[in-house]
N, C-alpha and C. Protein backbone atom coordinates (compact mmCIF):
# COMPACT_ATOMS: atom_id res chain seq x y z
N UNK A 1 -2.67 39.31 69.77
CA UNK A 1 -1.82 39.61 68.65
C UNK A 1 -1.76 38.44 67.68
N UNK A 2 -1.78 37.54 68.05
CA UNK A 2 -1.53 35.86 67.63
C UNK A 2 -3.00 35.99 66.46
N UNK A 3 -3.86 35.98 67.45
CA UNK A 3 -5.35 36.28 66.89
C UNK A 3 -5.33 37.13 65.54
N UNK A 4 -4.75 38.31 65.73
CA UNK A 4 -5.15 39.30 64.82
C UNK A 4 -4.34 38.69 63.48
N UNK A 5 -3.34 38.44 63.82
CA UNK A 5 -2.08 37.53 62.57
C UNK A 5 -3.09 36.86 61.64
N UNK A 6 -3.71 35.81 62.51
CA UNK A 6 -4.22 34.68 61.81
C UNK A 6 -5.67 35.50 61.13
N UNK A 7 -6.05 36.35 61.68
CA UNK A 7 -7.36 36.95 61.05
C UNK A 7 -6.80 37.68 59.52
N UNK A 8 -5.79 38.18 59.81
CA UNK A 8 -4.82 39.05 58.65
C UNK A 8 -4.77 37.56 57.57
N UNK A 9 -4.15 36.79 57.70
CA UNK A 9 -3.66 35.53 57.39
C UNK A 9 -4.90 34.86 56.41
N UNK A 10 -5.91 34.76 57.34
CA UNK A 10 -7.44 33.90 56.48
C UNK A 10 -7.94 35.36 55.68
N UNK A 11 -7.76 36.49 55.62
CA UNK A 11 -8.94 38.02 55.55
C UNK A 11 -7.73 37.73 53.93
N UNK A 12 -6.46 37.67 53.88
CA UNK A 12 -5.67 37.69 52.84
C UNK A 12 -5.36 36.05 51.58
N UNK A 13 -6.00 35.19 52.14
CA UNK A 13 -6.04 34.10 51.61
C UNK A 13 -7.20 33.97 50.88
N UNK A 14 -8.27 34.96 50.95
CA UNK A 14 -10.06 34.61 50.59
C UNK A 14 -10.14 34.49 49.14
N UNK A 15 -9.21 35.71 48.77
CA UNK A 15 -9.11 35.66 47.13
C UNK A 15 -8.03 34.79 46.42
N UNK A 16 -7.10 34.91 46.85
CA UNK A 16 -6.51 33.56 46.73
C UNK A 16 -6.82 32.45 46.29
N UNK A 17 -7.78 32.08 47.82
CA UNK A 17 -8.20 30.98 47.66
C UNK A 17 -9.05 30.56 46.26
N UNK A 18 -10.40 31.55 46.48
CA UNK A 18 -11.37 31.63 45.15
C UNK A 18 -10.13 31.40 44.12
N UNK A 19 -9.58 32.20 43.47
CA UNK A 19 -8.89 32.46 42.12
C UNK A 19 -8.04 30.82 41.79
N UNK A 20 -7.56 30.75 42.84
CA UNK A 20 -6.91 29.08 43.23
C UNK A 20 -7.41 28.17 43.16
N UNK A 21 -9.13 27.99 43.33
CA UNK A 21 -9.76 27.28 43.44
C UNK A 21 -10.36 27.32 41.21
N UNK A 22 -10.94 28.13 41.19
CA UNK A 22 -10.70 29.38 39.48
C UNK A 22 -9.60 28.35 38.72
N UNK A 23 -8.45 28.76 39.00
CA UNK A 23 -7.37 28.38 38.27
C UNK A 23 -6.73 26.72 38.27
N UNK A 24 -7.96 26.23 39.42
CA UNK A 24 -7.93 24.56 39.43
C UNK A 24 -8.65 23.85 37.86
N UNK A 25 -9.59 25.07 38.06
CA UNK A 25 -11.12 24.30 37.21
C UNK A 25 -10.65 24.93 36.04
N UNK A 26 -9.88 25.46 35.71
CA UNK A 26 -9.61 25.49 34.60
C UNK A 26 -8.08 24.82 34.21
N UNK A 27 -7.47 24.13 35.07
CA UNK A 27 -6.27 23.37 34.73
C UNK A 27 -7.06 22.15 34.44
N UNK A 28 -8.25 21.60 35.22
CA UNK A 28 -8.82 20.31 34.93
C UNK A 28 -9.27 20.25 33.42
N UNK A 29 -9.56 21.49 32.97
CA UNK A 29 -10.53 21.39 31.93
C UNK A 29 -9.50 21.58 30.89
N UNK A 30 -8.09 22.23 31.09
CA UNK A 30 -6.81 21.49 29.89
C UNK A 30 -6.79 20.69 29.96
N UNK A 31 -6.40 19.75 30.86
CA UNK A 31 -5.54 18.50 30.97
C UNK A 31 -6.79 17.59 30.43
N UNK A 32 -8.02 18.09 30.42
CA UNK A 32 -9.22 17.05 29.99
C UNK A 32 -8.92 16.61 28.43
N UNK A 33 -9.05 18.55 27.81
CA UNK A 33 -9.46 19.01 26.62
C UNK A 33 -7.63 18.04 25.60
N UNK A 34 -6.54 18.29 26.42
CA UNK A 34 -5.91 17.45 26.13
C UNK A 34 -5.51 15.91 26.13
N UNK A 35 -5.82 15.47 27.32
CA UNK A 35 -5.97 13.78 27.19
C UNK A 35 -7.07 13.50 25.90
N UNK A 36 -8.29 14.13 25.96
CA UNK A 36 -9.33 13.83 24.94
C UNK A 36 -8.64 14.25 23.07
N UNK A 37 -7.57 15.20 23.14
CA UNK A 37 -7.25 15.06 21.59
C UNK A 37 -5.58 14.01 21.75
N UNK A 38 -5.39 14.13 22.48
CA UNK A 38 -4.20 12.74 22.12
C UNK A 38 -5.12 11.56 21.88
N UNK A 39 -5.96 11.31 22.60
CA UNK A 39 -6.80 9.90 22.55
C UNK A 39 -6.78 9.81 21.13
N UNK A 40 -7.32 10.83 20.20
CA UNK A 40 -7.94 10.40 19.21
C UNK A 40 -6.25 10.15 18.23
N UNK A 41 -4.68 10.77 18.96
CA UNK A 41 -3.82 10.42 17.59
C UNK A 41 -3.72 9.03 17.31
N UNK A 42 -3.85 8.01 18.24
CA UNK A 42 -3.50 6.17 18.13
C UNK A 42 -4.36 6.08 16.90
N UNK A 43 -5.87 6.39 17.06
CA UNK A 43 -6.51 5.87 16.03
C UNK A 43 -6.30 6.56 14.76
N UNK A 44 -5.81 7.43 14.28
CA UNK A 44 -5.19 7.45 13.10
C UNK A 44 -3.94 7.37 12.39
N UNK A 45 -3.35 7.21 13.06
CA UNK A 45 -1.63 6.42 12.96
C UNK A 45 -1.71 4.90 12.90
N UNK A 46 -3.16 4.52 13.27
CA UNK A 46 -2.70 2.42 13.24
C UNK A 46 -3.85 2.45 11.72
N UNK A 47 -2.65 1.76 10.96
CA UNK A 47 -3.08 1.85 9.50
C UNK A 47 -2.50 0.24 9.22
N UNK A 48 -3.71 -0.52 8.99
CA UNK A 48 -3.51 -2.20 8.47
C UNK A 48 -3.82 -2.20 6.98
N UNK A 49 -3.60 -0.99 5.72
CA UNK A 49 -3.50 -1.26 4.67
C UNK A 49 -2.53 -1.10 4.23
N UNK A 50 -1.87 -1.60 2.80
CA UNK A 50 -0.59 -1.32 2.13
C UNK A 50 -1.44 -0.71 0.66
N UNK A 51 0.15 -0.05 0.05
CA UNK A 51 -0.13 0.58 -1.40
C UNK A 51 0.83 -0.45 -2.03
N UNK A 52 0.20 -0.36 -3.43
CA UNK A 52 0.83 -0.91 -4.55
C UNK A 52 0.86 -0.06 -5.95
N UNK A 53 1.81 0.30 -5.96
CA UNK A 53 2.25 1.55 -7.53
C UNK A 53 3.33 0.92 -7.97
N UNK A 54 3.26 2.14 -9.08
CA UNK A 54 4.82 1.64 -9.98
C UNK A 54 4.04 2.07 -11.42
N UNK A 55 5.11 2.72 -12.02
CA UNK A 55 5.18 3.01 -13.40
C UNK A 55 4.82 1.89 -14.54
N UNK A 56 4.08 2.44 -15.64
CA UNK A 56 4.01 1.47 -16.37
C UNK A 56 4.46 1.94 -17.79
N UNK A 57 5.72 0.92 -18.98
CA UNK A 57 6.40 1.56 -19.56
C UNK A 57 6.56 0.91 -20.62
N UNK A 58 6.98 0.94 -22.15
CA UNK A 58 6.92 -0.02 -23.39
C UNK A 58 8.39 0.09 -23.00
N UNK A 59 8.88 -0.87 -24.18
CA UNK A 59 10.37 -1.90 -24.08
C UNK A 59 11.44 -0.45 -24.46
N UNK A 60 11.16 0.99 -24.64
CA UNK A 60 12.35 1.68 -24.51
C UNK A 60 12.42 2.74 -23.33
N UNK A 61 11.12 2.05 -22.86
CA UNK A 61 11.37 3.19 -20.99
C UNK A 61 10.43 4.28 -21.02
N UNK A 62 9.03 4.70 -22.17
CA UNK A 62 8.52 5.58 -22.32
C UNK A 62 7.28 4.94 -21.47
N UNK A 63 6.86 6.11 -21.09
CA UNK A 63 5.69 5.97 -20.06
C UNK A 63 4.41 5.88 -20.79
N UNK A 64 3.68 5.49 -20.28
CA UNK A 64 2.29 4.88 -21.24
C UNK A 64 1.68 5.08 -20.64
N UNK A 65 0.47 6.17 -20.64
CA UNK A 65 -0.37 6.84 -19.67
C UNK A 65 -1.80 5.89 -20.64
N UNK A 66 -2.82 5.91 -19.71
CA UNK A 66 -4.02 5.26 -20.27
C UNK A 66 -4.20 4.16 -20.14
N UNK A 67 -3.02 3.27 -19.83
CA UNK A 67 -2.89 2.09 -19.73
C UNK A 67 -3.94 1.07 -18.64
N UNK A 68 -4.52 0.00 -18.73
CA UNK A 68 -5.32 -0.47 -17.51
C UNK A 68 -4.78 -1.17 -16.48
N UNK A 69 -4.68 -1.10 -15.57
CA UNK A 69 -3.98 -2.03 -14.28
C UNK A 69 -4.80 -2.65 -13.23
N UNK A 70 -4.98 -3.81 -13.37
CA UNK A 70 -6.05 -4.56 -13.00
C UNK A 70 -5.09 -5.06 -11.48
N UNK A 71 -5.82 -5.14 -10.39
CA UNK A 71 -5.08 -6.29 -9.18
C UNK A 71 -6.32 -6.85 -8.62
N UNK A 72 -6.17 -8.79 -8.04
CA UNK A 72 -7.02 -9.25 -8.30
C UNK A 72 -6.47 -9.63 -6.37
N UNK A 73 -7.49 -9.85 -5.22
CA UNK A 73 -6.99 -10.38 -4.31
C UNK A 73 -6.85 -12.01 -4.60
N UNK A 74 -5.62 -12.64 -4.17
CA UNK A 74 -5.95 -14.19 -5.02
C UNK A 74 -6.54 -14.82 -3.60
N UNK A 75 -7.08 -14.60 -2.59
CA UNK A 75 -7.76 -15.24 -1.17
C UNK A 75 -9.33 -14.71 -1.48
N UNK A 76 -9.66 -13.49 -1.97
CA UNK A 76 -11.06 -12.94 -2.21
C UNK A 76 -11.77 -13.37 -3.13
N UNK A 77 -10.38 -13.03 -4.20
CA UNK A 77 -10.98 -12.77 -5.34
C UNK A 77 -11.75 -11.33 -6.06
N UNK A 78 -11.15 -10.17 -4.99
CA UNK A 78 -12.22 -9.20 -4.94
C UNK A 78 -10.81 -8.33 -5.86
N UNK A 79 -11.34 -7.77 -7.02
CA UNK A 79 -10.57 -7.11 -8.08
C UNK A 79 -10.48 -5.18 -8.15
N UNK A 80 -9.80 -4.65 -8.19
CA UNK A 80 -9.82 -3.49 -7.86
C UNK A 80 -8.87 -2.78 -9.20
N UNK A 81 -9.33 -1.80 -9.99
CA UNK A 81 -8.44 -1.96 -11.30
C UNK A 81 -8.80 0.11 -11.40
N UNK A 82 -7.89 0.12 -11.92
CA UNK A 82 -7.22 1.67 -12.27
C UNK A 82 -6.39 2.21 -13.61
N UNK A 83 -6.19 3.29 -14.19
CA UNK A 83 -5.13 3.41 -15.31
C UNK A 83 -4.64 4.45 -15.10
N UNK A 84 -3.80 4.17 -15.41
CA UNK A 84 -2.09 5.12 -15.54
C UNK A 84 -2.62 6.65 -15.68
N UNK A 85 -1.91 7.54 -15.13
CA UNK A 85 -2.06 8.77 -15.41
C UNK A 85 -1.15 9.51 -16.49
N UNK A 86 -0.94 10.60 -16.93
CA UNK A 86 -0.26 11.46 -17.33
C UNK A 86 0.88 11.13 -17.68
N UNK A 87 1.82 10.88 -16.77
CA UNK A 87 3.21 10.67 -16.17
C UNK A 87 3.16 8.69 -16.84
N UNK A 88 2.20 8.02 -16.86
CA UNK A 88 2.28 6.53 -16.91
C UNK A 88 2.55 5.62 -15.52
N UNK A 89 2.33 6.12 -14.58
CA UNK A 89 2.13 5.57 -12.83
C UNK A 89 0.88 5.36 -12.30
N UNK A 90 1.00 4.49 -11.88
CA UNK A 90 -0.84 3.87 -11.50
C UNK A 90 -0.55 3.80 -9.53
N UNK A 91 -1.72 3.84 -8.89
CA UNK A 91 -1.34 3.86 -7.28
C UNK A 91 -3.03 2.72 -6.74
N UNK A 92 -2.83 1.68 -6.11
CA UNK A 92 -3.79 1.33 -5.54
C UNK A 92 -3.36 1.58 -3.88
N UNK A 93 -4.01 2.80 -3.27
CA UNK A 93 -3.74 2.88 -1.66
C UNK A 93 -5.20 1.80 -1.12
N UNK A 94 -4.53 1.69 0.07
CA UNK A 94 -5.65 1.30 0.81
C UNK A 94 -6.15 -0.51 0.14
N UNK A 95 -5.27 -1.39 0.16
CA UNK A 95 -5.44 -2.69 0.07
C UNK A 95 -4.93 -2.97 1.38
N UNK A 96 -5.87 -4.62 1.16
CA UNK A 96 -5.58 -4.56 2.58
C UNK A 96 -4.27 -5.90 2.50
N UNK A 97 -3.81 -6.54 3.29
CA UNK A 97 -2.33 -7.33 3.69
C UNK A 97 -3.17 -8.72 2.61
N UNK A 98 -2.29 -9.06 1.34
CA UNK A 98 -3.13 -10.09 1.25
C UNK A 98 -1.85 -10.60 -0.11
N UNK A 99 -2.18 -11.50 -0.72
CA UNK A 99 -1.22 -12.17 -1.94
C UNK A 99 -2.43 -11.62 -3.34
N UNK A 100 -1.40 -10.96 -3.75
CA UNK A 100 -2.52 -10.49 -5.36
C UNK A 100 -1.71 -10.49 -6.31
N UNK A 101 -2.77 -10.54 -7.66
CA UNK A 101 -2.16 -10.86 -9.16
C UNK A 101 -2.59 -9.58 -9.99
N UNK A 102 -1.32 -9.23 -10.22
CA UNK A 102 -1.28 -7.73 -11.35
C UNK A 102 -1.20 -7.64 -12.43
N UNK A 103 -2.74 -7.47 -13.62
CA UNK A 103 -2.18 -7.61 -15.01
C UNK A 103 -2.40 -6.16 -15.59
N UNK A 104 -2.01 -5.78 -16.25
CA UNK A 104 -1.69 -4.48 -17.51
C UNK A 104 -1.89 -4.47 -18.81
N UNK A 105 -3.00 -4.09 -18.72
CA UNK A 105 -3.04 -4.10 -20.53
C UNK A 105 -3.50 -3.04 -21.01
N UNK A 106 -2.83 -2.81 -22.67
CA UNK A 106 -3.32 -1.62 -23.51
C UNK A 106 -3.02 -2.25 -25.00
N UNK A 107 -4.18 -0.98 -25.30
CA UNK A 107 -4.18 -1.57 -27.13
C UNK A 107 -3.03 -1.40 -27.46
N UNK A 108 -2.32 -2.88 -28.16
CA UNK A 108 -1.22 -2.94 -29.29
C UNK A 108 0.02 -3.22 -28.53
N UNK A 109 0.02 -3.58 -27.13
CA UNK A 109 0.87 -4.03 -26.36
C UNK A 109 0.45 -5.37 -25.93
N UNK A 110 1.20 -6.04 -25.68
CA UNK A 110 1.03 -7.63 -24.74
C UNK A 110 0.68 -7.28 -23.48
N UNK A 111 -0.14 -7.89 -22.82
CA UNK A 111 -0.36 -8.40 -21.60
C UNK A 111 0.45 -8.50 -20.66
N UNK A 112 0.73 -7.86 -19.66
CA UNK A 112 2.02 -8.01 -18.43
C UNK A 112 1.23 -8.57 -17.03
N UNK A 113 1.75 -9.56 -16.93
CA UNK A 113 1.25 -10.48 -15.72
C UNK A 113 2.20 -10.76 -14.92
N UNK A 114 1.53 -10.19 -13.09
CA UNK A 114 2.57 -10.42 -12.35
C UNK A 114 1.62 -11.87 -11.42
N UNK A 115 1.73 -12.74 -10.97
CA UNK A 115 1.13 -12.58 -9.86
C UNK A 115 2.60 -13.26 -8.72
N UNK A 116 1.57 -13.52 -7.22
CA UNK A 116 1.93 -13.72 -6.31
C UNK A 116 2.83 -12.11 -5.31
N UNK A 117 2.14 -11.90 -5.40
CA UNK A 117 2.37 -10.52 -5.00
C UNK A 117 2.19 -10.33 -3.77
N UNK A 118 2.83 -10.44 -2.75
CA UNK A 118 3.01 -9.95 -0.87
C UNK A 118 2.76 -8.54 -0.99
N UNK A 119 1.69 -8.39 -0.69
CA UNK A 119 1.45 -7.05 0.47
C UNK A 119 1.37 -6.81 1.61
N UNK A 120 1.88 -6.50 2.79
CA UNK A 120 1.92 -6.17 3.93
C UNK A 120 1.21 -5.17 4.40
N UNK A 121 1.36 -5.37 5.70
CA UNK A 121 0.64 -3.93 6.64
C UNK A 121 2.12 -2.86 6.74
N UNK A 122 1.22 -2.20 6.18
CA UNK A 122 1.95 -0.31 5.81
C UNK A 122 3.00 -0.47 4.55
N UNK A 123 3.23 -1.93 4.00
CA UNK A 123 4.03 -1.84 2.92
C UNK A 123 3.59 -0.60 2.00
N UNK A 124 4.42 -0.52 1.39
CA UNK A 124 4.38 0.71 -0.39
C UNK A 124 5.20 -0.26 -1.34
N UNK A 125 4.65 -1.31 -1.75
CA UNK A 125 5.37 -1.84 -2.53
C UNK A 125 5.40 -1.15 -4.48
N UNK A 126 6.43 -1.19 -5.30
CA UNK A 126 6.75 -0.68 -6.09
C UNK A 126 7.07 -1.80 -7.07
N UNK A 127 5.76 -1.61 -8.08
CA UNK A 127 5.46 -3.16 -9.31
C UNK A 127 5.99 -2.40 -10.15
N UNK A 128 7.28 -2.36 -10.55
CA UNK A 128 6.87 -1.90 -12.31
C UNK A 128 6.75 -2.40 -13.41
N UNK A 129 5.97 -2.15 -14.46
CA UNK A 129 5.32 -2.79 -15.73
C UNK A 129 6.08 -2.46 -16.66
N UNK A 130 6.60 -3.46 -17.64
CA UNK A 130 6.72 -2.63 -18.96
C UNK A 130 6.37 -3.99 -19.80
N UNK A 131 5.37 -3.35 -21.24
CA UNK A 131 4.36 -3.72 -22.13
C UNK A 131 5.94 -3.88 -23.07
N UNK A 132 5.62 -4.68 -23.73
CA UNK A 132 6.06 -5.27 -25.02
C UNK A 132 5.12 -4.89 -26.51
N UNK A 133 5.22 -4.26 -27.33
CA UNK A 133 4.64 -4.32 -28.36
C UNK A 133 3.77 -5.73 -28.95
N UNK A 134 3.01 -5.45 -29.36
CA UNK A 134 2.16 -6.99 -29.94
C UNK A 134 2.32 -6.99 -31.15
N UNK A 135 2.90 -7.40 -31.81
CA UNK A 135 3.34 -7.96 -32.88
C UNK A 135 2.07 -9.04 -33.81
N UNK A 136 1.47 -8.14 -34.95
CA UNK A 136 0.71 -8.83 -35.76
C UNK A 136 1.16 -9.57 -36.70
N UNK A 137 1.02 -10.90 -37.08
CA UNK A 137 1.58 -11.62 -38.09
C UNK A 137 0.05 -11.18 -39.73
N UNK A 138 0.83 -10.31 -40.32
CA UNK A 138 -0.09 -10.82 -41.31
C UNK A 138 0.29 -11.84 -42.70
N UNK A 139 -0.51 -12.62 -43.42
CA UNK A 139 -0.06 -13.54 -44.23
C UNK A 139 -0.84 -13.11 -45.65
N UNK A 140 0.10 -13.51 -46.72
CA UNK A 140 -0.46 -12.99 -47.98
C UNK A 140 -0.36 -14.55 -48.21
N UNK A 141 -1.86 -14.33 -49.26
CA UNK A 141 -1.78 -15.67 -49.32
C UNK A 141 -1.99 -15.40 -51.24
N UNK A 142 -0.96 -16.31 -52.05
CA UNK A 142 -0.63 -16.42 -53.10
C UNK A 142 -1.21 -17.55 -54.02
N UNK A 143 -2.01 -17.06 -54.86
CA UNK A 143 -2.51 -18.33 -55.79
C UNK A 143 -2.09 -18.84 -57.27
């Protein structure tokens, strides 16, 4: 009787087993398919560049689209330059941690010079510009 139990016992475990064995090889092959896409989130979350934006504006607050915005690394020397859009906001992403000098210029405005400029890792630092009119002296000359 003992006998027949255990024959009942292994005769009822066969599929089981298989499907158990089935439902191993495919838990291995989540837990794979998942360790393998977390791996990849570290490497795009560790970000060692900063941005540098900011509006650029004449002396009553109006935005000045077209404008040129030059940034110079002052350790490289390596210059990276852009102009204002639409709106008058300029964006350099993707610099890397370093001390830089920011100048701005457009026709019929002065020259806006920043430097010494800290950028950090993941900073968003926010320069804003505003141009001064350039002022022409003309002279009549009287004989």
């Amino acid at each position: 009787m003992v006998r027949k139990f255990f024959s009942v016992i292994h005769f009822a475990s066969q599929p089981y087993a298989q499907s158990s064995r089935w439902s191993w090889a495919h838990l291995a092959l989540f837990v794979f398919v998942c360790l393998l896409g977390f791996a990849w989130v570290p490497c795009y979350a560790q970000t060692i560049t900063g941005t540098l934006s900011g509006p650029v504006t004449d002396g009553t607050g109006a935005a000045i689209p077209g404008a040129t915005v030059r940034v110079v690394n002052t350790a490289t020397g390596i210059a990276n330059e852009t102009t204002t859009d639409e709106t008058g906001n300029y964006i350099f992403p993707l610099l890397p941690p370093a001390t830089y000098n920011r100048v701005v210029q457009m026709t019929g405005f002065k020259r806006a010079v920043i430097s010494g400029i800290e950028l950090g890792v993941i900073q968003q630092a926010r320069i804003d510009a505003r141009l001064l009119l350039e002022i022409l002296k003309f002279e009549t000359w009287c004989k």
